[in-house]
Protein backbone atom coordinates (compact mmCIF):
# COMPACT_ATOMS: atom_id res chain seq x y z
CA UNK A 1 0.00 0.00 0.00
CA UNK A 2 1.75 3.31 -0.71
CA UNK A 3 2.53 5.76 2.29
CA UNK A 4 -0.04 8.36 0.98
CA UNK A 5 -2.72 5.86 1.10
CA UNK A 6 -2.20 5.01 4.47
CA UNK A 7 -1.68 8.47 5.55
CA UNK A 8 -5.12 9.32 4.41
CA UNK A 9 -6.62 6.45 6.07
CA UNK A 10 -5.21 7.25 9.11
CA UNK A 11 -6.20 10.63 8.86
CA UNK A 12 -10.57 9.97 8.56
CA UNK A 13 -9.80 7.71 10.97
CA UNK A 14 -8.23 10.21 13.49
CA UNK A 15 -11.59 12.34 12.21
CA UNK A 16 -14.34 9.71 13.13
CA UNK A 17 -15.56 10.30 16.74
CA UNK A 18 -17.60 7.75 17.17
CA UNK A 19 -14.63 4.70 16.85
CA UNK A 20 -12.17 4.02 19.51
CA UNK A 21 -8.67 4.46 19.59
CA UNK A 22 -7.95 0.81 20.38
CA UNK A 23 -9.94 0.04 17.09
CA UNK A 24 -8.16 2.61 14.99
CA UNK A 25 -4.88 1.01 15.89
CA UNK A 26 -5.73 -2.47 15.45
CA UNK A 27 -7.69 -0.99 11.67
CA UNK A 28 -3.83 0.18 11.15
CA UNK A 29 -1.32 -2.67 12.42
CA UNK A 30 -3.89 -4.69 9.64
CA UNK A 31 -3.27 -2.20 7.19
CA UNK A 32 0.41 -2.13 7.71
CA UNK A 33 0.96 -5.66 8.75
CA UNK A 34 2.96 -7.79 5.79
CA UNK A 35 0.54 -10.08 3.38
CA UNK A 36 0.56 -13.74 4.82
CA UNK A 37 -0.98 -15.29 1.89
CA UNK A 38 1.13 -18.13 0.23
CA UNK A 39 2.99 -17.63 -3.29
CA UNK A 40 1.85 -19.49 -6.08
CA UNK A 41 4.31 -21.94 -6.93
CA UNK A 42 5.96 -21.57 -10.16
CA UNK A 43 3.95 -24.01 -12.61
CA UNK A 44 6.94 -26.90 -14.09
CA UNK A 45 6.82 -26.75 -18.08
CA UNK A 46 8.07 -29.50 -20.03
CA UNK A 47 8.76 -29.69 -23.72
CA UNK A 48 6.27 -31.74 -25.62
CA UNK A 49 8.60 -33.80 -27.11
CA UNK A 50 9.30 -34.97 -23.20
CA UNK A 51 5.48 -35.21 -22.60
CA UNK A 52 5.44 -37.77 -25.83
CA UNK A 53 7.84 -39.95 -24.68
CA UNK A 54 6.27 -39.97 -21.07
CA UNK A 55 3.50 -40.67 -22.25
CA UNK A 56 4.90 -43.18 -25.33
CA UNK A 57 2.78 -41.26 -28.18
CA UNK A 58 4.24 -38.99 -30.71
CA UNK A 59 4.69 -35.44 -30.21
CA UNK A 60 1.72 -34.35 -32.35
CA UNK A 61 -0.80 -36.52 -30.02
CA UNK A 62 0.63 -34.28 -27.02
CA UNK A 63 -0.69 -31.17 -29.37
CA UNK A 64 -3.77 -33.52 -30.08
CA UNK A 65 -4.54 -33.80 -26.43
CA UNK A 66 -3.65 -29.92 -25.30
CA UNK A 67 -6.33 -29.20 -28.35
CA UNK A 68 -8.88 -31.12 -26.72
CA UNK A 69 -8.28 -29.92 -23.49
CA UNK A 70 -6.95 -33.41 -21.92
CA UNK A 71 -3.42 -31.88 -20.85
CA UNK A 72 -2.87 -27.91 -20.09
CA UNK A 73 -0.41 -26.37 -22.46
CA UNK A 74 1.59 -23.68 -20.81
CA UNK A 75 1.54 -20.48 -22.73
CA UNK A 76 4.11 -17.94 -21.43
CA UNK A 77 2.94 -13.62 -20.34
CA UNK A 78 2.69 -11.86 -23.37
CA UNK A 79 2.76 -15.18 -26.10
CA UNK A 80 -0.36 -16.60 -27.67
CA UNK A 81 0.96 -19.93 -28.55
CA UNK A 82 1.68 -22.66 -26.20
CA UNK A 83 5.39 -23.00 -25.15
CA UNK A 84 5.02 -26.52 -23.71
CA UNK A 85 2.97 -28.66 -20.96
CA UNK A 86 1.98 -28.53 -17.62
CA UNK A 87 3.80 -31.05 -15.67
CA UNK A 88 0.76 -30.98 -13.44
CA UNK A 89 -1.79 -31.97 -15.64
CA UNK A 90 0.97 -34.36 -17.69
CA UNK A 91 0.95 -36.53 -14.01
CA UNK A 92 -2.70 -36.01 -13.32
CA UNK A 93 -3.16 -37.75 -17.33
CA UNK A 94 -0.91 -40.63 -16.45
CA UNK A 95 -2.33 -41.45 -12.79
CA UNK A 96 -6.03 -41.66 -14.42
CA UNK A 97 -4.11 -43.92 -17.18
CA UNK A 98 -3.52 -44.83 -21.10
CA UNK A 99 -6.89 -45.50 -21.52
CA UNK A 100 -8.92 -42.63 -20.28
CA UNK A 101 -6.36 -40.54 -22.16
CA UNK A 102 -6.88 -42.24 -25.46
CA UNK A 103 -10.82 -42.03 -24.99
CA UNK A 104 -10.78 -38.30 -26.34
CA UNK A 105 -8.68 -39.15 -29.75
CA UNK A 106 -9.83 -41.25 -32.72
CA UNK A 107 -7.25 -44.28 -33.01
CA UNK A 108 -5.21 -44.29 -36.51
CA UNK A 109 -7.14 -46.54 -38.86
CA UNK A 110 -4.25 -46.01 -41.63
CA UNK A 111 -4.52 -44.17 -44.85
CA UNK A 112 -8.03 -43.76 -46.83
CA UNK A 113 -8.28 -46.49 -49.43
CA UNK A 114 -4.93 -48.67 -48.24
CA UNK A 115 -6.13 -52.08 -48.48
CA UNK A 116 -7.52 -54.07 -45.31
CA UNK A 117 -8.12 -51.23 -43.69
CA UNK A 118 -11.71 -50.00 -43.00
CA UNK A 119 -12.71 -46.55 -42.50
């Protein structure tokens, strides 16, 4: 809070009859006490090209999954692309397993028209 800010508080509070001094000072020491609220921690990026082999899939299924939302890509202050993903939600994919993760993308059925393959 900046020193004119708190100068001015203190000041209608010095004005205001009706509260009491003990009240004022304890309105203050909050005021002027240091934030106790936790940091963030800093989220852990990883390269998708780690995230693939983590999660043994190629590198365009990690972009596959960050498009459908099933791992967080991490996109830096000021960028609008991704710059990796979210170690977080890379652990959180591979605790609920290959399977759930797989759910959201359409398995490879090969090329249109190869033969033996049906589409």
């Amino acid at each position: 809070m900046k020193v004119t800010t708190l100068e001015l508080i203190r000041s209608v509070l010095k004005s205001d009859e009706t509260m009491p001094a003990d009240e004022r000072a304890r309105i203050i020491r909050h005021l002027t006490a240091p934030a106790d609220a936790p940091k963030p921690e800093p989220l852990c990026v990883i390269k998708p090209t780690e995230a693939a082999r983590r999660l043994m899939v190629s590198r365009q299924t990690i972009y596959r999954y960050c498009k459908l939302g099933i791992l967080a890509r991490a996109i830096l202050p000021g960028k609008t692309r991704g710059n990796g993903v979210i170690l977080e939600s890379l652990e959180n994919a591979i605790r609920s397993g290959q399977r759930s993760i797989a759910e959201g993308v359409r398995p490879y059925s090969g090329a249109p028209g190869q033969k033996g393959v049906t589409t």
